[in-house]
Protein backbone atom coordinates (compact mmCIF):
# COMPACT_ATOMS: atom_id res chain seq x y z
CA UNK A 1 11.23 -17.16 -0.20
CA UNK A 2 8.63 -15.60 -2.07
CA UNK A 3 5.40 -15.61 -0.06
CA UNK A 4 1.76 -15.55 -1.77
CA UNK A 5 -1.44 -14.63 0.59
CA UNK A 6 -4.67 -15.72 -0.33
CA UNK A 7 -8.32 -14.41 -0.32
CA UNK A 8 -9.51 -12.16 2.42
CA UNK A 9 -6.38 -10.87 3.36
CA UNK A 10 -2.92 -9.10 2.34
CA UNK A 11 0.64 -9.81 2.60
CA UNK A 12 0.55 -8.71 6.08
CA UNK A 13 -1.43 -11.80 6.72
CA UNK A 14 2.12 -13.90 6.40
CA UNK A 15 3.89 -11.76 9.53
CA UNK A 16 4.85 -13.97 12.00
CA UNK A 17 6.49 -16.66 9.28
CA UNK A 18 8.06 -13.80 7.45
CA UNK A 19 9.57 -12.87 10.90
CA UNK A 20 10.89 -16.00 11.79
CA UNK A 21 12.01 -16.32 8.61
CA UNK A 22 14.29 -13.20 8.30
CA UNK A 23 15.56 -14.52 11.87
CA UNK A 24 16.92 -17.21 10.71
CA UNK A 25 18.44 -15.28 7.97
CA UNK A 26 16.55 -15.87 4.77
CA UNK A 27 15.17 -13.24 2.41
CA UNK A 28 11.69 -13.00 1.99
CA UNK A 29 9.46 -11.17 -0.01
CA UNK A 30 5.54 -10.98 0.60
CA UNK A 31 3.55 -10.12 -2.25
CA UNK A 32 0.21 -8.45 -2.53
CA UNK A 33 -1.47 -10.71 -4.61
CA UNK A 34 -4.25 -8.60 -6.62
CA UNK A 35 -7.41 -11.18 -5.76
CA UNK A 36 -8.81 -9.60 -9.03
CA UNK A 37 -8.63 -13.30 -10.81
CA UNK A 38 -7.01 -15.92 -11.71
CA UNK A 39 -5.47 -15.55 -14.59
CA UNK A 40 -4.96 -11.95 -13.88
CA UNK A 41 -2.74 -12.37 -9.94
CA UNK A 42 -0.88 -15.05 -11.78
CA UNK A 43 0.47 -12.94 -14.30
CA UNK A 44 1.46 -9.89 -11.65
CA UNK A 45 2.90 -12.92 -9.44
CA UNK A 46 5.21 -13.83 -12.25
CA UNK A 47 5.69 -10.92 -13.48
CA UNK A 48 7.35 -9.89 -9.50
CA UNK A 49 9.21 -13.74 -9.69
CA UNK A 50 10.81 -12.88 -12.59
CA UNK A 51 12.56 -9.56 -11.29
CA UNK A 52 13.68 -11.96 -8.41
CA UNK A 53 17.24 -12.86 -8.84
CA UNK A 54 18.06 -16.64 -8.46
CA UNK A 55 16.45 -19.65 -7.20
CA UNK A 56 12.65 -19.46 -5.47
CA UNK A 57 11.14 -21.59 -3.03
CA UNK A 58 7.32 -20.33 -3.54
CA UNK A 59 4.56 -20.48 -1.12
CA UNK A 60 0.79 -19.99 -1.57
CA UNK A 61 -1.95 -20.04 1.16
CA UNK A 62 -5.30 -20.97 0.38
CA UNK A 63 -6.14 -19.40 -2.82
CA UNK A 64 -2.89 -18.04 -3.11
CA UNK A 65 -2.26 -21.92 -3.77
CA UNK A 66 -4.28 -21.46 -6.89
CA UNK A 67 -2.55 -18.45 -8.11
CA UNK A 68 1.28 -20.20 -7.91
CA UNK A 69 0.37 -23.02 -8.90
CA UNK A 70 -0.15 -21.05 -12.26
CA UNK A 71 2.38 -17.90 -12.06
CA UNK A 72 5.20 -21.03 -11.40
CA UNK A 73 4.54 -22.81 -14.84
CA UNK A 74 6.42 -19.56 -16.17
CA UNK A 75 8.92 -18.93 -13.89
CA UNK A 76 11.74 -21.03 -14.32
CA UNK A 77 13.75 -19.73 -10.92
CA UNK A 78 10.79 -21.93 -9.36
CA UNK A 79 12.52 -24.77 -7.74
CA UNK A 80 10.04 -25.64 -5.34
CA UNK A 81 6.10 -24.79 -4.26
CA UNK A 82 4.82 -24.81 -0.50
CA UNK A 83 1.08 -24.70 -0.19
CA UNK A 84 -0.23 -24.19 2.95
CA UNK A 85 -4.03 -24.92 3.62
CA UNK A 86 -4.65 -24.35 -0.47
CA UNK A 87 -5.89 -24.80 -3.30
CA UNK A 88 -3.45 -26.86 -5.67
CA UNK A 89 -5.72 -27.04 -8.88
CA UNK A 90 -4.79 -29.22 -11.80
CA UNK A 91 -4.33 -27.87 -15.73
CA UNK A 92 -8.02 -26.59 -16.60
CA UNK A 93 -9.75 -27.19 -13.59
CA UNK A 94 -12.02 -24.02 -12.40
CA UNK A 95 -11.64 -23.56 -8.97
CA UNK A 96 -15.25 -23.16 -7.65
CA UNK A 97 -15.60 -26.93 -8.85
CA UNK A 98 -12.58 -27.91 -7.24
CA UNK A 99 -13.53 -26.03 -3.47
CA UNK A 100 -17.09 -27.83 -4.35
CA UNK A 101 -15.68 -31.75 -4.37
CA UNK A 102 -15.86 -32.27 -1.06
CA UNK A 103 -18.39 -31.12 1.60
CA UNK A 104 -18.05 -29.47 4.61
CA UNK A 105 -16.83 -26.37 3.77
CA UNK A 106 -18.51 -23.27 5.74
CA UNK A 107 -16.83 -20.51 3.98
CA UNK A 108 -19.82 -19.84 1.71
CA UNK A 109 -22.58 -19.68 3.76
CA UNK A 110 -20.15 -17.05 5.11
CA UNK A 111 -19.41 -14.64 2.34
CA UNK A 112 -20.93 -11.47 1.47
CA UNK A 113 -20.99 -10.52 -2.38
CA UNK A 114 -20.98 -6.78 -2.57
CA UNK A 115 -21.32 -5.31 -6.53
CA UNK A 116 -18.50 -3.19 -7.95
CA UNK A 117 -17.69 -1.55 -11.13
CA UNK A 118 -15.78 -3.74 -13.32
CA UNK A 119 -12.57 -2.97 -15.43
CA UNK A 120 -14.67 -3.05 -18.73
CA UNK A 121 -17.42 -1.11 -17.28
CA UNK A 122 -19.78 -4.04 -16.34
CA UNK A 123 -21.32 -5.01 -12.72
CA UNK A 124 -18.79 -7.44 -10.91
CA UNK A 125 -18.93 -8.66 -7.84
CA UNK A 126 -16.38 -8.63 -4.81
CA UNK A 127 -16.50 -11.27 -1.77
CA UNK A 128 -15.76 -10.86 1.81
CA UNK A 129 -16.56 -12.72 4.82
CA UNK A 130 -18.93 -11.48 7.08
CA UNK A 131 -16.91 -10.10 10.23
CA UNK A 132 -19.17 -11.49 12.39
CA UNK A 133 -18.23 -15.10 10.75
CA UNK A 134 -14.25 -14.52 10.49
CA UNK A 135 -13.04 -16.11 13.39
CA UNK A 136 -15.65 -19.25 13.69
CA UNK A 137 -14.97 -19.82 9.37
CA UNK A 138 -11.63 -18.50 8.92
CA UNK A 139 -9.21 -18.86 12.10
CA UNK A 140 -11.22 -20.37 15.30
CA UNK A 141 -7.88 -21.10 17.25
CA UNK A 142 -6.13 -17.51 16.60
CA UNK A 143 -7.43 -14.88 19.35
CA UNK A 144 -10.21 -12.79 18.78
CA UNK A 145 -8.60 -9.52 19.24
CA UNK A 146 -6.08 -10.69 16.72
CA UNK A 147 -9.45 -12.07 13.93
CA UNK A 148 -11.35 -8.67 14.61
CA UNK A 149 -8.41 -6.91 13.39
CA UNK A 150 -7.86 -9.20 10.23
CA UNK A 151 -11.97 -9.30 9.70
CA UNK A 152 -12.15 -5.25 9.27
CA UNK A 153 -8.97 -4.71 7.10
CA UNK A 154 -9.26 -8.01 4.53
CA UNK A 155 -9.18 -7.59 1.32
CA UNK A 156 -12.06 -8.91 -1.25
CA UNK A 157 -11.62 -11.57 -3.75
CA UNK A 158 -13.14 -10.75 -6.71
CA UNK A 159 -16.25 -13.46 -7.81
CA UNK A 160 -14.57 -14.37 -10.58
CA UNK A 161 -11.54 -16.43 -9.12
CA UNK A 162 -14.23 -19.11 -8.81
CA UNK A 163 -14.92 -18.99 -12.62
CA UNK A 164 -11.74 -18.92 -13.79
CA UNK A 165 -10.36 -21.89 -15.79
CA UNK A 166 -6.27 -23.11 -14.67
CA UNK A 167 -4.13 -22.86 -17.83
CA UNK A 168 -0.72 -24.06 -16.08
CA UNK A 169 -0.09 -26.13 -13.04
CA UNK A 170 3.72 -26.02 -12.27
CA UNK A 171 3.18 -28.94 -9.62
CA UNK A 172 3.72 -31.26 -12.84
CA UNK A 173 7.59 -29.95 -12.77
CA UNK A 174 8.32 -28.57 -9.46
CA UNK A 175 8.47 -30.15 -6.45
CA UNK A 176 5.72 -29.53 -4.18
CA UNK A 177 5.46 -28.82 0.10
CA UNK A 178 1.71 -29.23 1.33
CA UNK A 179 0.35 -28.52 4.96
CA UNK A 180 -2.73 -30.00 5.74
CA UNK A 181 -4.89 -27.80 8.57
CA UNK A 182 -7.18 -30.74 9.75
CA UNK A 183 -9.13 -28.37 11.40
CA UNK A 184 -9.75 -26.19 8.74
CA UNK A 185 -13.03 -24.72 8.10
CA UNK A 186 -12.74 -22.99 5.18
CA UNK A 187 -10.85 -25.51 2.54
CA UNK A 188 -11.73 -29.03 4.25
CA UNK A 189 -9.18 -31.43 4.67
CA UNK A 190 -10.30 -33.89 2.23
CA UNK A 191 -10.10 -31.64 -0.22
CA UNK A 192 -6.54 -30.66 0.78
CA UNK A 193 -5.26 -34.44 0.98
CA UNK A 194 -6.71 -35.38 -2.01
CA UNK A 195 -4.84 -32.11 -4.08
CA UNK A 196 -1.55 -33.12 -2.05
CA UNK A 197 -2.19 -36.94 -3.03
CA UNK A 198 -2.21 -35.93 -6.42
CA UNK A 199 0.39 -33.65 -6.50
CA UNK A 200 2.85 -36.19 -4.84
CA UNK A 201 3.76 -33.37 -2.32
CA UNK A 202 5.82 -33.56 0.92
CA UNK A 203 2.29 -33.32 3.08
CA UNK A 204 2.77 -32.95 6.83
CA UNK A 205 -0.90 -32.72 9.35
CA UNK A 206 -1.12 -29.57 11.86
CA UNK A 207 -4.19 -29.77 13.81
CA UNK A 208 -5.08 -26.25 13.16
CA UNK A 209 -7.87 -23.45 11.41
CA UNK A 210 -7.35 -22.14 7.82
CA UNK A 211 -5.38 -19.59 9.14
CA UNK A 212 -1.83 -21.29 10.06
CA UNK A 213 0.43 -18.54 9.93
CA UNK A 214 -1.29 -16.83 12.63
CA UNK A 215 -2.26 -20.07 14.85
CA UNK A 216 0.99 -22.36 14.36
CA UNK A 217 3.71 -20.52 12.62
CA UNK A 218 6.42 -22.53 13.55
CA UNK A 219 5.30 -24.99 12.02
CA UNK A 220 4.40 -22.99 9.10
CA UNK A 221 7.98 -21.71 9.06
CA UNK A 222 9.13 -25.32 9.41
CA UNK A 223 7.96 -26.66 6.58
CA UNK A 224 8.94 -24.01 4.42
CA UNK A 225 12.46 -24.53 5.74
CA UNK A 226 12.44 -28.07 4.75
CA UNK A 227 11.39 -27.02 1.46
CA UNK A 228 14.34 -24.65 0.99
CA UNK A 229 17.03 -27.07 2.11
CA UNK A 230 16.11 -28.92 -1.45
CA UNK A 231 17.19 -26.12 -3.06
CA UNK A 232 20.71 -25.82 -4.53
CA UNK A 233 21.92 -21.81 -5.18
């Protein structure tokens, strides 16, 4: 299992499946996806699948959904995609139209833009969510002791991930898992059924936040399961 976090956080953010996934004896790996851009984490996330030996089941959370969804469409060891409370965009959609299809969303209302240097020299921009908003936007059912310590170490998605146009969506090919949080705050559930719809993916309901792997995990870890008995060695 190769595991994919999204924005706002770091591969760390996927502990308690990756736990009771190594317990039940499968190998995981957790990436640190960049959050630099699309088209830039999708390239390091295949670039990491393809020094993975053998067949993948690959899981993205919430933009991390976004970011396999492309990396996939060149990694043939693919054999099956688990998004859990994503984004599952479609061949040249941009992803700030996508997130804006459906209302509801509170997640941007939340985020503060902070300027950077850019890799060419330019201004760019870097988003994080206001600590004081993490736990009401982000994960409302995980314990606060647990979302203050996620709010001061996430990482910041660069401003561009919203701009960035999908050249690849592997959900054409592969086989595709999907999670619905129908509490989520962040990507709404409309938004999430529709992608799933569209996708024809295995779609299971948890009434949870946008942060499942830290509020229901076993179910989390369930449906990844389910995902990887589909996959012949």
């Amino acid at each position: 299992m190769v595991l994919v976090h999204g924005a706002f956080a770091d591969a760390s953010s996927w502990t308690p499946v990756t736990e009771r996934l190594q317990h039940s004896g499968h190998p995981v790996i957790a990436v640190a996806n960049p959050l630099r851009g699309l088209t830039h984490d999708a390239a390091q996330v295949a670039a990491r699948l393809a020094a993975v030996p053998g067949p993948v089941v690959l899981v993205g959370h919430s933009y991390g959904g976004a970011v396999i969804t492309q990396a996939a469409a060149t990694a043939p060891n693919v054999k099956a995609l688990v998004y859990v409370a994503a984004f599952i965009p479609d061949n040249g959609e941009i992803l700030g139209e996508l997130a804006a299809r459906f209302p509801g969303s509170q997640l941007d209302a939340a985020l503060s833009p902070v300027p950077v240097p850019g890799p060419d020299g330019t201004t760019a921009v870097d988003l994080y969510i206001r600590p004081d908003r993490y736990h009401e936007v982000f994960a409302q059912d995980v314990p606060r002791s647990t979302t203050r310590v996620l709010a001061s170490g996430q990482r910041p998605l660069s401003a561009s991930a919203f701009t960035d146009r999908v050249s690849a969506a592997a959900w054409h090919t592969v086989p595709s898992w999907t999670l619905v949080t129908t509490r989520d705050r962040g990507i709404v559930p409309e938004l999430q059924h529709f992608q799933a719809a569209r996708a024809r993916s295995r779609t299971v309901e948890v009434p949870t936040s946008h942060l499942p792997m830290h509020a229901r995990p076993d179910a989390v870890t369930a449906l990844i399961r389910s995902a990887a008995r589909t996959v012949t060695p």
